[in-house]
Protein backbone atom coordinates (compact mmCIF):
# COMPACT_ATOMS: atom_id res chain seq x y z
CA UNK A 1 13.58 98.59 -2.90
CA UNK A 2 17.20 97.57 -3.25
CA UNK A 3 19.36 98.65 -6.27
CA UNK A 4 20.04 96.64 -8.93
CA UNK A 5 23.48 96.93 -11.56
CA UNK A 6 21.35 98.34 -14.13
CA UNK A 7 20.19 101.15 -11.74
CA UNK A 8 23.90 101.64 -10.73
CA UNK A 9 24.62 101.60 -14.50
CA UNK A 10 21.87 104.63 -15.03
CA UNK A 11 22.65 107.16 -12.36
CA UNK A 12 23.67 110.21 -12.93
CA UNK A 13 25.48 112.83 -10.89
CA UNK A 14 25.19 116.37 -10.98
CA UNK A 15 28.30 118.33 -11.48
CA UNK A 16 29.87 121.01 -9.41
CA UNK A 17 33.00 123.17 -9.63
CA UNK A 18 36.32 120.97 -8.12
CA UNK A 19 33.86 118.09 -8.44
CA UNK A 20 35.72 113.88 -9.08
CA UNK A 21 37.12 112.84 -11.96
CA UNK A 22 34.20 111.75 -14.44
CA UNK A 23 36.33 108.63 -15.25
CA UNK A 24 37.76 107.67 -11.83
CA UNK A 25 34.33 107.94 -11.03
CA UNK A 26 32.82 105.42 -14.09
CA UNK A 27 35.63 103.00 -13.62
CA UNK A 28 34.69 102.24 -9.87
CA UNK A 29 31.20 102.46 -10.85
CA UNK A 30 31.35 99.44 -13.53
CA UNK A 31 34.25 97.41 -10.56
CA UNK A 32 30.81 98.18 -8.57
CA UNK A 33 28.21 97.01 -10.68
CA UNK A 34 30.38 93.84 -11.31
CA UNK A 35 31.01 92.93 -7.48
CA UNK A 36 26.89 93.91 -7.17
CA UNK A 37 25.97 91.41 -9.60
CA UNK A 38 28.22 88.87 -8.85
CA UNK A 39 26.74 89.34 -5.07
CA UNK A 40 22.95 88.80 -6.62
CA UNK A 41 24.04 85.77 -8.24
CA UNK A 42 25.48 84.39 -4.87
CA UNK A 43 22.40 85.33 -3.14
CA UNK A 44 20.48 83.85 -5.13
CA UNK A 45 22.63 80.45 -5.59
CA UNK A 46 22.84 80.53 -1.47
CA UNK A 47 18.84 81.04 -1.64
CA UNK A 48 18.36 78.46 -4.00
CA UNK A 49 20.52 75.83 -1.85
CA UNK A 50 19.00 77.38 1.28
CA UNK A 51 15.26 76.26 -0.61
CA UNK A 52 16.86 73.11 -0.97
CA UNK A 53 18.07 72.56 2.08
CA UNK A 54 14.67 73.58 3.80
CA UNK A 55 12.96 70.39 1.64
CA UNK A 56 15.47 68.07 2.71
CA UNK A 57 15.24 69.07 6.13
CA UNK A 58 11.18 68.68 5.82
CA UNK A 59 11.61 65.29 4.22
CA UNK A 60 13.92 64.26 6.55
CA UNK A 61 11.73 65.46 9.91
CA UNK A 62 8.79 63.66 7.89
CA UNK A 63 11.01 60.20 7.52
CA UNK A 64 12.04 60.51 11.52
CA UNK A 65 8.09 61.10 12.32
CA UNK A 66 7.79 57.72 10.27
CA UNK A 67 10.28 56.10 12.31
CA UNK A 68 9.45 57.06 15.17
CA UNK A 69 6.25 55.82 14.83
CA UNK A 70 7.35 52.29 13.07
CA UNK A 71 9.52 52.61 15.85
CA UNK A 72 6.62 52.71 18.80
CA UNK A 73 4.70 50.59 16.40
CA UNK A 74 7.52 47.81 16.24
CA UNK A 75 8.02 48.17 20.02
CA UNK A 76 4.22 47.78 21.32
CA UNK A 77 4.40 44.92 19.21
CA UNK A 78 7.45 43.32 20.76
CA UNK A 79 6.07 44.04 23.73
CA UNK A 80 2.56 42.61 23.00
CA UNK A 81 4.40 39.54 21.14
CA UNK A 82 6.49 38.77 24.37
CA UNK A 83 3.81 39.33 26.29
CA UNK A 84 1.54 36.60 24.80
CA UNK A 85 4.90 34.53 24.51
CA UNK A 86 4.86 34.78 28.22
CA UNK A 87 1.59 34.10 28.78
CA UNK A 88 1.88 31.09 26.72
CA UNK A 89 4.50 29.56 28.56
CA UNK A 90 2.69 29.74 31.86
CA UNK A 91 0.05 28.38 30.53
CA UNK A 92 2.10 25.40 29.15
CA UNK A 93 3.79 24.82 32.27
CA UNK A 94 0.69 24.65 34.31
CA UNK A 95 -0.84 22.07 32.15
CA UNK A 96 2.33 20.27 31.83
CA UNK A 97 2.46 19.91 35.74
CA UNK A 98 -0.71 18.46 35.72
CA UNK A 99 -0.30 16.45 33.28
CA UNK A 100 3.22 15.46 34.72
CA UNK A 101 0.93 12.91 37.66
CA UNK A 102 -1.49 11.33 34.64
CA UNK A 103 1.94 10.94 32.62
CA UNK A 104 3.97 8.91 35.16
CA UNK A 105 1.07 6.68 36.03
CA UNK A 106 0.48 5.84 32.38
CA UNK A 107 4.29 5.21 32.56
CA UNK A 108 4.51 2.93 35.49
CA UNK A 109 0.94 1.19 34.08
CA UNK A 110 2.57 0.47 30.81
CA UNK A 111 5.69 -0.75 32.79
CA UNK A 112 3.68 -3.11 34.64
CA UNK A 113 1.69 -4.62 31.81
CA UNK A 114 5.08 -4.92 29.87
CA UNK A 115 6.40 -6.88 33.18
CA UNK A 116 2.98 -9.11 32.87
CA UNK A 117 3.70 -9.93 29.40
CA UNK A 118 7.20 -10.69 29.70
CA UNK A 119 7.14 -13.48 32.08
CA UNK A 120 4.20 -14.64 30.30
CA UNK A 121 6.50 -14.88 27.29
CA UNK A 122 9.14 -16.24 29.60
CA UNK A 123 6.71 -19.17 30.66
CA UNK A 124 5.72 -19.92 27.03
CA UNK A 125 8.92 -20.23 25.71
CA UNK A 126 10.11 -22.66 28.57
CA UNK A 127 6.60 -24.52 27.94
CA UNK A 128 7.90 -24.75 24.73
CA UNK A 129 11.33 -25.93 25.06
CA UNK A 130 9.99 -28.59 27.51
CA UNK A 131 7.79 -29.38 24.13
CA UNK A 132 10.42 -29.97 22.07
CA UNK A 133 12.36 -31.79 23.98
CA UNK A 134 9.92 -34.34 24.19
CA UNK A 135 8.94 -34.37 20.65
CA UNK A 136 12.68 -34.74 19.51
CA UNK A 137 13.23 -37.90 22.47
CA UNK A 138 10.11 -39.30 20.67
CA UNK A 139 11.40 -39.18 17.31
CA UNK A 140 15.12 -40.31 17.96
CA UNK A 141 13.08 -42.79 19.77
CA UNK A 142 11.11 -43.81 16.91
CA UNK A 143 14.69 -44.19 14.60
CA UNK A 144 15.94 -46.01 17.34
CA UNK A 145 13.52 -48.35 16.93
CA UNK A 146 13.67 -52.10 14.48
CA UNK A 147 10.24 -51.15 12.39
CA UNK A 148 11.94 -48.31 11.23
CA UNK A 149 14.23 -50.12 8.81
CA UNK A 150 11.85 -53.16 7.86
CA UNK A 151 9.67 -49.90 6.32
CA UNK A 152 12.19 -48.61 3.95
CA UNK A 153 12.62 -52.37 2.24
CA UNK A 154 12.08 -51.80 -1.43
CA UNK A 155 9.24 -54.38 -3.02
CA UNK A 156 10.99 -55.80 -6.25
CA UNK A 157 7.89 -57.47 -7.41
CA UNK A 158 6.47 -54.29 -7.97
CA UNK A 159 8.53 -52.86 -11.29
CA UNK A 160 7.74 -56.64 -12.76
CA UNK A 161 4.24 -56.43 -12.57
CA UNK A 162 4.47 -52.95 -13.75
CA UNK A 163 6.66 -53.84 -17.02
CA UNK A 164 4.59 -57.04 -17.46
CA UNK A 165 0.81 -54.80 -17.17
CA UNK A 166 2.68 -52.40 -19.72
CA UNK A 167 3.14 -55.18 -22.41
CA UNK A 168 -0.36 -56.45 -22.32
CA UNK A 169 -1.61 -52.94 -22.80
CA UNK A 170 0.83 -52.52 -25.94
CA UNK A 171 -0.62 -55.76 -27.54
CA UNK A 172 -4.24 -54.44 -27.20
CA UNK A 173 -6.02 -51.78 -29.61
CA UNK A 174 -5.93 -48.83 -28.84
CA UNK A 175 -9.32 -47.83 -27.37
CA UNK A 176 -8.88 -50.54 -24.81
CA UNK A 177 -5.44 -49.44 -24.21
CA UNK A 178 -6.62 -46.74 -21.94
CA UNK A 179 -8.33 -49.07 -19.67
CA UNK A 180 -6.68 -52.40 -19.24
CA UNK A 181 -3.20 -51.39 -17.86
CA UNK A 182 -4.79 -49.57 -15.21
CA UNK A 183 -7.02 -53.08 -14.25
CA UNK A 184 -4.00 -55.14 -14.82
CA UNK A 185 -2.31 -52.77 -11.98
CA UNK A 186 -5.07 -52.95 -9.83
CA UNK A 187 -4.84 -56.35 -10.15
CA UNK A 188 -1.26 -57.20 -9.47
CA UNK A 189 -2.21 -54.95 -6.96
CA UNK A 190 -4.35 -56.88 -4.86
CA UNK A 191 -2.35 -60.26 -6.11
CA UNK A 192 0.81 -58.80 -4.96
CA UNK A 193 -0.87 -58.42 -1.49
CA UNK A 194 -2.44 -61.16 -1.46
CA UNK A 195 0.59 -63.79 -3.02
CA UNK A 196 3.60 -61.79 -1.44
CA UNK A 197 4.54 -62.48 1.47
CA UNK A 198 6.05 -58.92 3.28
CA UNK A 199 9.81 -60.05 3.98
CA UNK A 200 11.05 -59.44 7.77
């Protein structure tokens, strides 16, 4: 069992004839007991820190087991995500060469149809021109022609027979009013077609 400052502190020599000075002695005893305990206290600081150091070192090994396993993890993955990715793109590549044929023939189908239907839009619209062309020689045609200013002549007789209808119906009463202008127009009406001649 190792000594401790109090048990350095306690001892006791025997004494002898030309033995050491008692005090000599005591004085390098208590520089002793001083270093001794200071020593302890180191000892146990160092201990202490060596304890500490021991945890760390276990939490760190425990964090790099973790790691290395996210790290296998992580890679397994990457290689089972790349792996897929691969597979993937064969498989989208395969069906996009045969698709590639089925593609360009819908392609050069629609093409054609779109070919059909222009021309057919070509011929229509030159039907069409032809169309109007004819139906705009028919109507200069038609104000070319003499009838088309004995039509617009303006019948004067036809604002006297109004004004003349409207002062009969202002002489009658009033329940007859609604009636007889309407049979006097009627009436100059047919007179008018009857009495006037149409002027050439």
């Amino acid at each position: 069992m190792p000594l401790s400052p109090l048990d350095i502190h306690n001892k006791e020599f025997g004494k002898k004839l030309r033995g050491y000075d008692e005090d000599e002695v005591n004085d390098f005893l208590e520089q002793v007991i001083k270093d001794y305990e200071l020593t302890i206290k180191e000892k146990k600081a160092l201990a202490s820190e060596l304890h500490t150091n021991k945890e760390q070192l276990s939490h760190y090994k425990t964090i790099e087991s973790t790691l290395n396993k996210s790290l296998v993890i992580a890679q397994d993955s990457a290689d089972e995500t790349r792996n897929a990715a691969q597979r993937e793109a064969e498989l989208i590549v395969r069906e996009a060469q045969n698709n590639a044929s089925e593609i360009v023939n819908e392609a050069l189908t629609k093409t054609h149809r779109l070919a059909v239907e222009i021309e057919e839009l070509k011929r229509q619209s030159k039907v069409f021109r032809e169309r109007l062309r004819l139906l705009v020689t028919t109507q200069l045609d038609m104000l070319e022609h003499e009838d088309w200013s004995t039509s617009l002549e303006y019948d004067e007789n036809v604002e006297e027979r109004v004004t003349y209808a409207y002062g009969e119906a202002k002489e009658a009463d009033f329940n007859t009013a609604q009636e007889k202008p309407a049979a006097l127009i009627d009436e100059s009406s047919d007179n008018s077609t009857k009495e006037v001649p149409a002027k050439d």
